[in-house]
Protein backbone atom coordinates (compact mmCIF):
# COMPACT_ATOMS: atom_id res chain seq x y z
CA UNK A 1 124.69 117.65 -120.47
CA UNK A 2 127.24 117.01 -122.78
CA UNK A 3 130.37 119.41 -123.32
CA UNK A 4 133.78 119.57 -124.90
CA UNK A 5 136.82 121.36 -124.94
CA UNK A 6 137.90 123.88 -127.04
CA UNK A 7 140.80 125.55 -127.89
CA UNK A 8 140.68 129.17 -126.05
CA UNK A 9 140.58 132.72 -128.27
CA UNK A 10 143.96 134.34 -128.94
CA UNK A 11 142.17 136.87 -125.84
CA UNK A 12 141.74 135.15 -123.36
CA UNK A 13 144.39 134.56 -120.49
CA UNK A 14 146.58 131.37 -120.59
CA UNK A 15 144.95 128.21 -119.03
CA UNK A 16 141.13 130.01 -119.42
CA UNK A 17 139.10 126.96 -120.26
CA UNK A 18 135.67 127.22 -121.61
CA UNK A 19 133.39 124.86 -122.03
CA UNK A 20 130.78 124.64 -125.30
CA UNK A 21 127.02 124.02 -125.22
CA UNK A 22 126.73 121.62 -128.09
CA UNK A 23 123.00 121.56 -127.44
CA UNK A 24 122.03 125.50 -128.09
CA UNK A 25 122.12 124.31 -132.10
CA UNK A 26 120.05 121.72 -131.29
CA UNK A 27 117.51 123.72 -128.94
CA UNK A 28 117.15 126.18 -131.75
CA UNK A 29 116.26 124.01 -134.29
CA UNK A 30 113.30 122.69 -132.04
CA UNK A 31 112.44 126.41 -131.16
CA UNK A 32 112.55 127.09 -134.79
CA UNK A 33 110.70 124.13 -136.40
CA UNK A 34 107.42 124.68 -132.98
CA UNK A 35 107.56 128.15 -134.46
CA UNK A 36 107.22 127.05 -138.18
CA UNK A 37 104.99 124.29 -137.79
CA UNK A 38 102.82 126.50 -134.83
CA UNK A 39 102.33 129.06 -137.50
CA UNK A 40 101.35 127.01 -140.55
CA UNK A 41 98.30 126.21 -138.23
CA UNK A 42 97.67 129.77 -137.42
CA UNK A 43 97.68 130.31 -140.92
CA UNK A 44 95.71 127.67 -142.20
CA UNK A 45 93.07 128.68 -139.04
CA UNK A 46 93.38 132.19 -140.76
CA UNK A 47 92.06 130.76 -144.11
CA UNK A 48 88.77 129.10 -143.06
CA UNK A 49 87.25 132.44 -141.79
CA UNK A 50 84.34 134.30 -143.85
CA UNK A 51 85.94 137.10 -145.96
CA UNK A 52 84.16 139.57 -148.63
CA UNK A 53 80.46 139.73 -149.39
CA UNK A 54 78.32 136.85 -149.91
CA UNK A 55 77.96 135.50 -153.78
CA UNK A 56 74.21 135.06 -154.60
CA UNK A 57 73.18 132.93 -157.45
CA UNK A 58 69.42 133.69 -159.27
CA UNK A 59 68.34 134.59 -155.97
CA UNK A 60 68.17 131.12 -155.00
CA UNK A 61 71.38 130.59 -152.99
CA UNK A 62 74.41 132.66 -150.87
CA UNK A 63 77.65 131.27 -150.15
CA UNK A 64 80.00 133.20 -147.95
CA UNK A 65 83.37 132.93 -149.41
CA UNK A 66 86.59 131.82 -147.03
CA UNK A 67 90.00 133.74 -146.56
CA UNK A 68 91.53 133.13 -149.91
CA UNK A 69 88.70 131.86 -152.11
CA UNK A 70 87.52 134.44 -154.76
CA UNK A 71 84.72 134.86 -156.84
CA UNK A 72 85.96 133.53 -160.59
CA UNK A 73 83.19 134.56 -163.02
CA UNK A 74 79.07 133.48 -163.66
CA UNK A 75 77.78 131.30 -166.50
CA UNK A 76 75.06 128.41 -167.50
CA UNK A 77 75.77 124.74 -167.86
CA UNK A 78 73.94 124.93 -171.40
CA UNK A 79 72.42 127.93 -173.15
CA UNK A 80 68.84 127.31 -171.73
CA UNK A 81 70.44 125.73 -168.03
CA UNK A 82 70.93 126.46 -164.69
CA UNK A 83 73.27 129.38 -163.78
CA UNK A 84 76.57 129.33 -161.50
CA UNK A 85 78.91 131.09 -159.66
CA UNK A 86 82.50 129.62 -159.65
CA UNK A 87 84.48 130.56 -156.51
CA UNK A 88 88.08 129.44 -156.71
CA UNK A 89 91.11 129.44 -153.92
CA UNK A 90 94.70 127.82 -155.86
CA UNK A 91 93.97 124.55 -157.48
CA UNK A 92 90.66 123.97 -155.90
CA UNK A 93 86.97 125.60 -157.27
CA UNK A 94 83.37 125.51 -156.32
CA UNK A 95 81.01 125.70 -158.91
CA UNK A 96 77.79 126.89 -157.05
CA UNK A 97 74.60 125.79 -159.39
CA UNK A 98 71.22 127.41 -158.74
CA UNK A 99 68.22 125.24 -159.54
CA UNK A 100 65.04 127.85 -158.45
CA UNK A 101 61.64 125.80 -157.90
CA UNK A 102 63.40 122.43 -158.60
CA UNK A 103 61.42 120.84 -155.89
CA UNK A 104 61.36 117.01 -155.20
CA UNK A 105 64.41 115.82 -153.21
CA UNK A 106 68.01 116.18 -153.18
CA UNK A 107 68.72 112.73 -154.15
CA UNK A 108 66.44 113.44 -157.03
CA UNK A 109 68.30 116.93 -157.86
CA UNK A 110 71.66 114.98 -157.49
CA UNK A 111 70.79 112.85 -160.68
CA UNK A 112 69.87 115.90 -162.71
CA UNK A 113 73.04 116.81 -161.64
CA UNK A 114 74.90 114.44 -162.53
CA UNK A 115 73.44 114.00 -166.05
CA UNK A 116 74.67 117.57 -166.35
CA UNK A 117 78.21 116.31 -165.05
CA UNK A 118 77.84 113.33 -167.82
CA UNK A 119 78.26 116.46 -170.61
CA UNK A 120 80.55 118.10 -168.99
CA UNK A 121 83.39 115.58 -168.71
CA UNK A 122 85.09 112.54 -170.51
CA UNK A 123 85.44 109.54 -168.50
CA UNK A 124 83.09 110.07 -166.36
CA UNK A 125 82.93 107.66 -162.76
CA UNK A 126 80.26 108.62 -160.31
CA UNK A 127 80.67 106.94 -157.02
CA UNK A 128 77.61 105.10 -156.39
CA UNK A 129 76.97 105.96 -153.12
CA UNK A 130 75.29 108.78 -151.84
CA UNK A 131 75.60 110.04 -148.22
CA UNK A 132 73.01 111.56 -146.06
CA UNK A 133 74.22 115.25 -144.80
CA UNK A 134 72.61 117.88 -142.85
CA UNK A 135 73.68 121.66 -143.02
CA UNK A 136 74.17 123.87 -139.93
CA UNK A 137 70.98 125.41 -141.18
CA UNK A 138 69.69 122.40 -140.64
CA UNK A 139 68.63 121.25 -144.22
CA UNK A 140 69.21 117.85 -145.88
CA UNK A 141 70.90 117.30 -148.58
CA UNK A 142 72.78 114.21 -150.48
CA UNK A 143 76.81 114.41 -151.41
CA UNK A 144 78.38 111.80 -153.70
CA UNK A 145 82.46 111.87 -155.39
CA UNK A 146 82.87 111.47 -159.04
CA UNK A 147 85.97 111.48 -161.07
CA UNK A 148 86.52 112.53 -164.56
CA UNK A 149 88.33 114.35 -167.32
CA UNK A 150 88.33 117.57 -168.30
CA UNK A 151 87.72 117.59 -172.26
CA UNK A 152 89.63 121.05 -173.05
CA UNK A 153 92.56 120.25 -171.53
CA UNK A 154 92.54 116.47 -171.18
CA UNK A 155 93.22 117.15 -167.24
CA UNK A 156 91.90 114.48 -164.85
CA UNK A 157 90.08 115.85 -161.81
CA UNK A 158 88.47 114.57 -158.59
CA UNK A 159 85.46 116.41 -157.57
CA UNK A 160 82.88 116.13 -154.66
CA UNK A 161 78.91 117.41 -155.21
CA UNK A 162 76.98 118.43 -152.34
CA UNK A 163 72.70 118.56 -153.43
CA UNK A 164 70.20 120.60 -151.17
CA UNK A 165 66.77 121.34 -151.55
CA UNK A 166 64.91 124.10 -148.99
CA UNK A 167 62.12 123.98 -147.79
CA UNK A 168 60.65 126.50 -150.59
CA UNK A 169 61.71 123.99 -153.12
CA UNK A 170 64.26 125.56 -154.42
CA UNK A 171 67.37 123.68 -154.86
CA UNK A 172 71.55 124.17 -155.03
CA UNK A 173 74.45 121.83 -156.40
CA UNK A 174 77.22 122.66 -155.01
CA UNK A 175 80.34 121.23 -156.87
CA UNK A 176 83.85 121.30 -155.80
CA UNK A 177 86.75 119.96 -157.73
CA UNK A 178 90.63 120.04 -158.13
CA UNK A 179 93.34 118.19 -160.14
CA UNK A 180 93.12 114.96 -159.43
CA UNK A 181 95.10 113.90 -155.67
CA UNK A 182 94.38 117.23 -154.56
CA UNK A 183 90.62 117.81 -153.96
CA UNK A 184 91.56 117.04 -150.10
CA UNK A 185 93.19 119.83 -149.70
CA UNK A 186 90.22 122.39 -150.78
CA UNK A 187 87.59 120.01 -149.57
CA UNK A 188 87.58 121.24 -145.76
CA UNK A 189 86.79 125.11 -147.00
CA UNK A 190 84.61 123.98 -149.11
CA UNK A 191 82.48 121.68 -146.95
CA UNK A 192 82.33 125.26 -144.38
CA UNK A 193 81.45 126.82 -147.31
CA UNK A 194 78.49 124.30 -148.03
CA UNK A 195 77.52 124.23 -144.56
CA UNK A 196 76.49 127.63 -143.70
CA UNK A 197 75.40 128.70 -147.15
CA UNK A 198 71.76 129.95 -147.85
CA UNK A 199 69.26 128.61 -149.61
CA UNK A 200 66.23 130.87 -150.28
């Protein structure tokens, strides 16, 4: 243990010596920095539980919303298309589309998909690979990255699209995206999200 001298307090008695813990500082720093870094853990565990009701789109499909994502508004990717729910949590946003009786498979729903993507954005890059996923539910599905540009506000974004198809042939895109560089910080809720949603 290391220790130094100091000079004794105008009240203590002549020839009193003390001796100072130089480490306490440093002990509470660690104690501090276990406590700050413990929490932020706690807190993100806090924000990947279900919270609120369910958001249903055309009857199709249900996605339970996580601690911190709300529900941001319904639309159609073209007057006559498929609706959506947009759920949104900071930068990040899932855009949940409903395709009822779309049947086929989800690789073929992905490319519909991404032709709807194609008028969507500028600068459009699809990554060419798809990967094979399976739901807790156990259904299939297809996911696949893209990358593109935001035509209202010339914003780049990162996004990732997760395709399923149940077993009634109805089908869901389910289309989370951020400013670009910071999709990885949404795309854990949003895979839960995905996971355990419903497909009718």
């Amino acid at each position: 243990m290391t220790a130094t001298m100091r000079t004794p307090r105008p009240d203590e008695k002549p020839g009193t010596q003390r001796r100072e813990r130089r480490w306490l500082p440093a002990a509470a720093v660690l104690v501090a920095l276990v406590v700050l870094v413990g929490g932020g853990y706690v807190a993100a565990g806090a924000l990947s539980v279900p919270a609120g009701p369910p958001t249903s789109v055309s009857g199709v499909v249900q996605i339970q919303p996580l601690s911190g994502w709300s529900f941001a508004g319904r639309g159609r990717l073209s007057p006559s298309g498929p609706e959506f729910a947009r759920l949104t949590r900071g930068g990040g946003t899932v855009d949940v589309v409903a395709y009822p009786g779309a049947g086929g498979t989800a690789e073929a729903l992905a490319v519909v998909y991404t032709r709807e993507l194609e008028t969507e954005l500028i600068r459009l890059s699809v990554s060419s690979h798809m990967a094979s996923i399976r739901t807790a539910s156990g259904l299939p599905g297809v996911r696949f990255s893209y990358a593109g540009v935001l035509p209202d506000t010339s914003a780049p974004i990162d996004g990732e699209v997760t395709v399923i198809v149940g077993a009634n042939g109805n089908g869901a895109a389910f289309d989370g995206w951020a400013p670009a560089g910071l999709l990885s910080y949404a795309s854990g809720d949003i895979r839960s999200m995905v996971d355990t949603a419903v497909i009718a």
